[in-house]
N, C-alpha and C. Protein backbone atom coordinates (compact mmCIF):
# COMPACT_ATOMS: atom_id res chain seq x y z
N UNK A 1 -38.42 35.72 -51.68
CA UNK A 1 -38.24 35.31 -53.06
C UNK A 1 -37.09 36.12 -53.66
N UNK A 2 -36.49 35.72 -54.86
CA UNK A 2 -35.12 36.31 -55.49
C UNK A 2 -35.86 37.28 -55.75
N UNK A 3 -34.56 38.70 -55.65
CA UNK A 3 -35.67 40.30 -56.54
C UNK A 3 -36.44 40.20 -57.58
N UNK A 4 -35.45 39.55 -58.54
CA UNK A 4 -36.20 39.52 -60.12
C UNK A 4 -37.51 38.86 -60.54
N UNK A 5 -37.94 38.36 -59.67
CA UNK A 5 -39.61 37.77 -59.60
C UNK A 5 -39.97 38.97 -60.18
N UNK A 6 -40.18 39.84 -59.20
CA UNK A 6 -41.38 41.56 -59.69
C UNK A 6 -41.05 41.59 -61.13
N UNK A 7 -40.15 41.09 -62.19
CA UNK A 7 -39.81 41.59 -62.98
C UNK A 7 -40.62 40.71 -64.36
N UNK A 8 -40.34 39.45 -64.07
CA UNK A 8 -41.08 38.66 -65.01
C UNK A 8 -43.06 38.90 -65.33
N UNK A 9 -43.07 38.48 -66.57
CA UNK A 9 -44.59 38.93 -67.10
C UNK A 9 -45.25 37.96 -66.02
N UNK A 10 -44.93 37.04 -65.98
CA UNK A 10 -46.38 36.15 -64.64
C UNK A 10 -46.23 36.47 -63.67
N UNK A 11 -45.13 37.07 -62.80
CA UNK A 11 -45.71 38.03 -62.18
C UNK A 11 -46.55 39.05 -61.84
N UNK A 12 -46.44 39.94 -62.94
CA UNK A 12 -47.03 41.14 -63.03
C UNK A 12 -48.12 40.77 -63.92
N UNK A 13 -48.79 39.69 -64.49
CA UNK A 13 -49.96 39.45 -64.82
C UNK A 13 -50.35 38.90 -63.34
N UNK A 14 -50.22 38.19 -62.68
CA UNK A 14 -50.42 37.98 -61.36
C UNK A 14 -51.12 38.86 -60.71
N UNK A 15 -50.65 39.84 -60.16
CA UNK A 15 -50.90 40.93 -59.63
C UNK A 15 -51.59 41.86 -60.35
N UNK A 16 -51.83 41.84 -61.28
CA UNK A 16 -52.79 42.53 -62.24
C UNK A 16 -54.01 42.14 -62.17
N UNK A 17 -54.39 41.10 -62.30
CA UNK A 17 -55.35 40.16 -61.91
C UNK A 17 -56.39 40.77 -60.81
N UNK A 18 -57.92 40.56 -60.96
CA UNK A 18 -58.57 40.68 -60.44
C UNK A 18 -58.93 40.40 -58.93
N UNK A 19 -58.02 39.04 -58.58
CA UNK A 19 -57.78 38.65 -57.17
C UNK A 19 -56.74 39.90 -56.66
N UNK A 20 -55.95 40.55 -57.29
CA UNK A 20 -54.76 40.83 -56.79
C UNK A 20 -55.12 42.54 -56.83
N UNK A 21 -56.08 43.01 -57.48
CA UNK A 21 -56.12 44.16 -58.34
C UNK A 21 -56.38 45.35 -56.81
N UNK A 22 -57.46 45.01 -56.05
CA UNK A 22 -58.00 45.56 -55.17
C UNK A 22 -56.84 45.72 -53.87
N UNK A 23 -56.27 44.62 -53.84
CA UNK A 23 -55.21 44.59 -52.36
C UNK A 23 -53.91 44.07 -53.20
N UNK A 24 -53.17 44.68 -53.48
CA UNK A 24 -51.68 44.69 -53.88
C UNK A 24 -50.53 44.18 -53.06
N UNK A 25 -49.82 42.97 -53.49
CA UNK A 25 -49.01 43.06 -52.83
C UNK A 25 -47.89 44.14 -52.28
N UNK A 26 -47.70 43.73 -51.15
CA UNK A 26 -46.62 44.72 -50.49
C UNK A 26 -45.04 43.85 -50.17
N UNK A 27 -43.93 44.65 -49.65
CA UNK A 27 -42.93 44.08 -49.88
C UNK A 27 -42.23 44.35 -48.47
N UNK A 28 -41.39 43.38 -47.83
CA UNK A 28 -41.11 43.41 -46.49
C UNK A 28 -39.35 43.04 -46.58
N UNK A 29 -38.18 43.98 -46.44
CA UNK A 29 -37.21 43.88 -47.21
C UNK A 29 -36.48 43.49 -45.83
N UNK A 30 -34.98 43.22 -46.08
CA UNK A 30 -34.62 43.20 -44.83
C UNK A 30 -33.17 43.97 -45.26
N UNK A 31 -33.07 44.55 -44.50
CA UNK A 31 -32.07 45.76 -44.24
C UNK A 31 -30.45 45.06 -44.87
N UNK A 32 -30.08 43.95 -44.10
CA UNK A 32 -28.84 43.08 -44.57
C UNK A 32 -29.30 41.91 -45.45
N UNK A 33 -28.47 42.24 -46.37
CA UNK A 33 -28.70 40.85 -47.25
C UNK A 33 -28.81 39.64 -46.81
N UNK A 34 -29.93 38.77 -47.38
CA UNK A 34 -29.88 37.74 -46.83
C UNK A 34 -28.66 36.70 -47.36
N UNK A 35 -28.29 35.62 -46.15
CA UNK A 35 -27.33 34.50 -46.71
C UNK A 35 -27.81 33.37 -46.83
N UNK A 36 -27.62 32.79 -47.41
CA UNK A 36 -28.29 30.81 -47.71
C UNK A 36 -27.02 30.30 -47.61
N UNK A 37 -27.68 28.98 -46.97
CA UNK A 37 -26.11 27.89 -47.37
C UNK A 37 -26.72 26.69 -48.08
N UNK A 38 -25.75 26.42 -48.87
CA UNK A 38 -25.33 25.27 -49.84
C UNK A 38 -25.16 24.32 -48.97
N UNK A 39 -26.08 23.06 -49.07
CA UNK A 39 -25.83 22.10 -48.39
C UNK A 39 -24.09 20.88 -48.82
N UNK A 40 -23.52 20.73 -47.70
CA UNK A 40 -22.37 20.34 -48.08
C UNK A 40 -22.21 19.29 -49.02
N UNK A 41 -23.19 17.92 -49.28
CA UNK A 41 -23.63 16.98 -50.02
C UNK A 41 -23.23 18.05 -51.87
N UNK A 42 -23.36 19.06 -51.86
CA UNK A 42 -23.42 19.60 -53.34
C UNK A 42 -22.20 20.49 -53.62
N UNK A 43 -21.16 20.17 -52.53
CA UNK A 43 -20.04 20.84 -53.25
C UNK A 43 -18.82 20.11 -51.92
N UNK A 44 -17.79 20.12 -52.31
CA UNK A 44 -16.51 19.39 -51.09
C UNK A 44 -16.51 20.13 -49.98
N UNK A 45 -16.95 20.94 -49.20
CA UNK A 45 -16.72 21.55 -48.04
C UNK A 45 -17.52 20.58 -47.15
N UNK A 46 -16.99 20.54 -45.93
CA UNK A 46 -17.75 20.06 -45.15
C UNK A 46 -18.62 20.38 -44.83
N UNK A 47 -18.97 21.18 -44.07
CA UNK A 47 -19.62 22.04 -43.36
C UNK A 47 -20.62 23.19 -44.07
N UNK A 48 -20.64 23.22 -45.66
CA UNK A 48 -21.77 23.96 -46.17
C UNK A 48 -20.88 25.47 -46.76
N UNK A 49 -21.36 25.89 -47.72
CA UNK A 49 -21.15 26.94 -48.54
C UNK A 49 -22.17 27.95 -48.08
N UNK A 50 -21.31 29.30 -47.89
CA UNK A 50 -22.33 30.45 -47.57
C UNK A 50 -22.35 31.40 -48.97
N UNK A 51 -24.18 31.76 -49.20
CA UNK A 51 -23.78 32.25 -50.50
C UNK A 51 -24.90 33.23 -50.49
N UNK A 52 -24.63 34.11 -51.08
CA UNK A 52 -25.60 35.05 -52.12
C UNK A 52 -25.86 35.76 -53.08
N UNK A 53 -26.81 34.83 -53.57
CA UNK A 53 -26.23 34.99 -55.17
C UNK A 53 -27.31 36.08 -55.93
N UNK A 54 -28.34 36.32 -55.23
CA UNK A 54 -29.17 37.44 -55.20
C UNK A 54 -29.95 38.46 -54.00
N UNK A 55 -30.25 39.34 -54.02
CA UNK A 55 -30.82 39.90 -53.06
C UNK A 55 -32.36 39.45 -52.99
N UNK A 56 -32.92 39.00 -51.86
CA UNK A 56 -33.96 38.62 -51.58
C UNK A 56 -34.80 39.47 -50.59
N UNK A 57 -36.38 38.86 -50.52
CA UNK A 57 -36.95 39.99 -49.90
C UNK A 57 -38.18 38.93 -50.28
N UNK A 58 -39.27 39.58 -49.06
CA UNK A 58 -40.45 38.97 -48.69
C UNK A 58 -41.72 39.86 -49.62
N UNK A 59 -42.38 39.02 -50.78
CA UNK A 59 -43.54 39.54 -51.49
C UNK A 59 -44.99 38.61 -50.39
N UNK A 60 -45.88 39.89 -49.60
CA UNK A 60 -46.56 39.44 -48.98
C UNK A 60 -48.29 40.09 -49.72
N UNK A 61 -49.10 38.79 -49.63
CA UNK A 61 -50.20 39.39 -50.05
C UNK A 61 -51.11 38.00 -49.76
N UNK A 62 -52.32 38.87 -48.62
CA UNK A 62 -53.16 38.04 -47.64
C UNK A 62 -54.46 38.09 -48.51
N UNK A 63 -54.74 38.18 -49.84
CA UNK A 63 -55.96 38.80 -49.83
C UNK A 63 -56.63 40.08 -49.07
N UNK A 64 -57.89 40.26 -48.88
CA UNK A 64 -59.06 40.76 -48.52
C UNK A 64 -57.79 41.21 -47.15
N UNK A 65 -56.81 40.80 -46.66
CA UNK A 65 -56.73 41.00 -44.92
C UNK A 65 -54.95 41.58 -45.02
N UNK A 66 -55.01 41.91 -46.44
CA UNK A 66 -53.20 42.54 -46.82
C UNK A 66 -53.36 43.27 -46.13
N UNK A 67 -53.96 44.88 -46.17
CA UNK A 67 -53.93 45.74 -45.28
C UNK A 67 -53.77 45.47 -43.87
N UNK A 68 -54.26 44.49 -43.45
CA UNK A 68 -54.46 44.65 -41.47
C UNK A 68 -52.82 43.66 -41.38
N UNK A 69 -52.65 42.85 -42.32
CA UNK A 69 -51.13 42.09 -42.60
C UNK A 69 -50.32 43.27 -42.34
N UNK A 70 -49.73 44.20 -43.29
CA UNK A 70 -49.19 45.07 -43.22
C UNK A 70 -49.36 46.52 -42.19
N UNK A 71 -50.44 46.70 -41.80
CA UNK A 71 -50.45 47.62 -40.50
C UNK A 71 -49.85 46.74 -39.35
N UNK A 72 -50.32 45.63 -39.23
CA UNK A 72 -49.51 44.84 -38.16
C UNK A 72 -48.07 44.65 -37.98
N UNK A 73 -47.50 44.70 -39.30
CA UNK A 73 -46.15 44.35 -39.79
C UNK A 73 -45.15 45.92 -39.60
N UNK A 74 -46.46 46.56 -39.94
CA UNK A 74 -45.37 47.91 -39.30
C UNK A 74 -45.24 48.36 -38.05
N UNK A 75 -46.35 48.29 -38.05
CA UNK A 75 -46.02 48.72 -36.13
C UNK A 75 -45.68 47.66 -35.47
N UNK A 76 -45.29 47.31 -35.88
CA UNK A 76 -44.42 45.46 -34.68
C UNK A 76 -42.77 45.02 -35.66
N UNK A 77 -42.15 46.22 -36.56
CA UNK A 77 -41.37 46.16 -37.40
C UNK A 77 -40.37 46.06 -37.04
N UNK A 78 -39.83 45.39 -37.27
CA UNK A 78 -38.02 44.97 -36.43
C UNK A 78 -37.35 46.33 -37.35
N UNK A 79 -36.32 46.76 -36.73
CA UNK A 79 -35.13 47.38 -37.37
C UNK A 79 -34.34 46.75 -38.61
N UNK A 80 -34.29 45.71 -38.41
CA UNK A 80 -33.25 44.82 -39.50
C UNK A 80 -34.39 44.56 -40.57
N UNK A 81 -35.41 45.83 -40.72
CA UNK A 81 -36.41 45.20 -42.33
C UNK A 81 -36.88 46.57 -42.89
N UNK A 82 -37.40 46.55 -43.70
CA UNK A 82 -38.17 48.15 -44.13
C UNK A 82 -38.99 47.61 -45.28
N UNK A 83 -40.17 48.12 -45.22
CA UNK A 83 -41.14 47.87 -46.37
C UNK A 83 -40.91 48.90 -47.56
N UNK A 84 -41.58 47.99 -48.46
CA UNK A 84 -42.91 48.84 -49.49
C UNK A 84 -43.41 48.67 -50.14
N UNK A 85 -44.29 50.04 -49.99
CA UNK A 85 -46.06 49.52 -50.75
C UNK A 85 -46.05 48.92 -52.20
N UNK A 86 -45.22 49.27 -52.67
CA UNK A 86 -45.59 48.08 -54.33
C UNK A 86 -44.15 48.13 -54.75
N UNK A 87 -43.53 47.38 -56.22
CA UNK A 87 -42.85 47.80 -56.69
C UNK A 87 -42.13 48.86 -57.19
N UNK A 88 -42.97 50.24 -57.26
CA UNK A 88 -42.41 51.27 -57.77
C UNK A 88 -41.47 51.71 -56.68
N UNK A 89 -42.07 51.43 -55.13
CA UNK A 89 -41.08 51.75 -53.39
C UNK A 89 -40.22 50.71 -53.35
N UNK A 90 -39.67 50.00 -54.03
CA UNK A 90 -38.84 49.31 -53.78
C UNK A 90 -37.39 49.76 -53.64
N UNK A 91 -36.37 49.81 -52.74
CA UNK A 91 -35.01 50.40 -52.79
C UNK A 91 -34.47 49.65 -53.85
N UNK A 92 -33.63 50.71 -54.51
CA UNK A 92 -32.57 50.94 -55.22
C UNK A 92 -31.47 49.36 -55.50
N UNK A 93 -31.19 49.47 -53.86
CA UNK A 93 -30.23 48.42 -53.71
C UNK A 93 -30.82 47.14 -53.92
N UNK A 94 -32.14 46.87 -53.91
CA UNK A 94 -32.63 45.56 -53.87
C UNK A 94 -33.53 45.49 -55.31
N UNK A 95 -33.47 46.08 -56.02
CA UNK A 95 -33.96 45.93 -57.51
C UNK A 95 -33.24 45.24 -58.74
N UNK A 96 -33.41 44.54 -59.15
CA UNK A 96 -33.57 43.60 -60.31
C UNK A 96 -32.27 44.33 -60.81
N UNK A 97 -31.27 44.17 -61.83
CA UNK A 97 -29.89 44.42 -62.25
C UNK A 97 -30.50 44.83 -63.73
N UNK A 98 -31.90 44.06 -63.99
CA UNK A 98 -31.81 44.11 -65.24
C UNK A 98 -33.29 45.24 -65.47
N UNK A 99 -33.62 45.52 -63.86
CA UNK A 99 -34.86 46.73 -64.10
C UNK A 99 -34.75 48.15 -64.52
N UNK A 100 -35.66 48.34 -65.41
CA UNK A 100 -35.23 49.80 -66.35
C UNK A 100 -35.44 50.92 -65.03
N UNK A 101 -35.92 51.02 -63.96
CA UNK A 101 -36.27 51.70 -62.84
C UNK A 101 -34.96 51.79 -62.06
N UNK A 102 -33.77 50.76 -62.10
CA UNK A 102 -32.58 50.79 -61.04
C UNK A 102 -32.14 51.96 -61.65
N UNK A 103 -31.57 52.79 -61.16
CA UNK A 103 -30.80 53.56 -60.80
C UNK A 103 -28.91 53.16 -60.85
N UNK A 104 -28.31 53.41 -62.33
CA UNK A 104 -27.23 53.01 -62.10
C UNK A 104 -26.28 53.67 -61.91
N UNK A 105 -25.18 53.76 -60.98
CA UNK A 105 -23.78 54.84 -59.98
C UNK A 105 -23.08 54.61 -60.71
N UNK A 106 -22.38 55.90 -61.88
CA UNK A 106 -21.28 55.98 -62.68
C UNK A 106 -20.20 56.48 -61.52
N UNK A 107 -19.38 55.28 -61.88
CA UNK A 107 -17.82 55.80 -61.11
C UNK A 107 -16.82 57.03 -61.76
């Protein structure tokens, strides 16, 4: 899903929530940004537009079976991903532009 999900209130009433309260989602990132393509039908290229227009990342939550989800997910963890446990572990680089938590690099 785009970063800025974690950021909106139905989200985080979501996860606040009594279904959600006990087993929290967790977050499964992937190291290189992901790319999408634009199907060619929606712009003159033939062959499709490569784009990214946000940083994306996997919000996973199994219920009752998140935990054994995520122990599985780590120890069978590709290199090209890195977790974490909630929003507050989320890297730097993959946080919302508009989250009071990013961290912004004065030049």
């Amino acid at each position: 899903m785009p970063n800025w999900v974690y950021t909106k209130d139905y989200y985080k009433d979501l996860i606040l929530n009594k279904a959600c309260s006990s087993n929290p989602p967790f977050y499964y990132i992937p190291k290189k940004r992901y790319t999408y393509w634009t199907p060619p039908w929606l712009h003159s290229s033939q062959f499709g537009v490569s784009t990214s227009p946000f940083p994306s990342f996997w919000y996973i939550h199994c219920g009752k079976h998140t935990e054994k989800v995520k122990g599985w997910l780590e120890s069978n963890a590709s290199d090209s991903m890195m977790f974490a446990g909630g929003v507050q572990d989320l890297p730097n680089e993959v946080r919302a532009a508009f989250d009071p938590n990013k961290k912004v690099h004065e030049r």
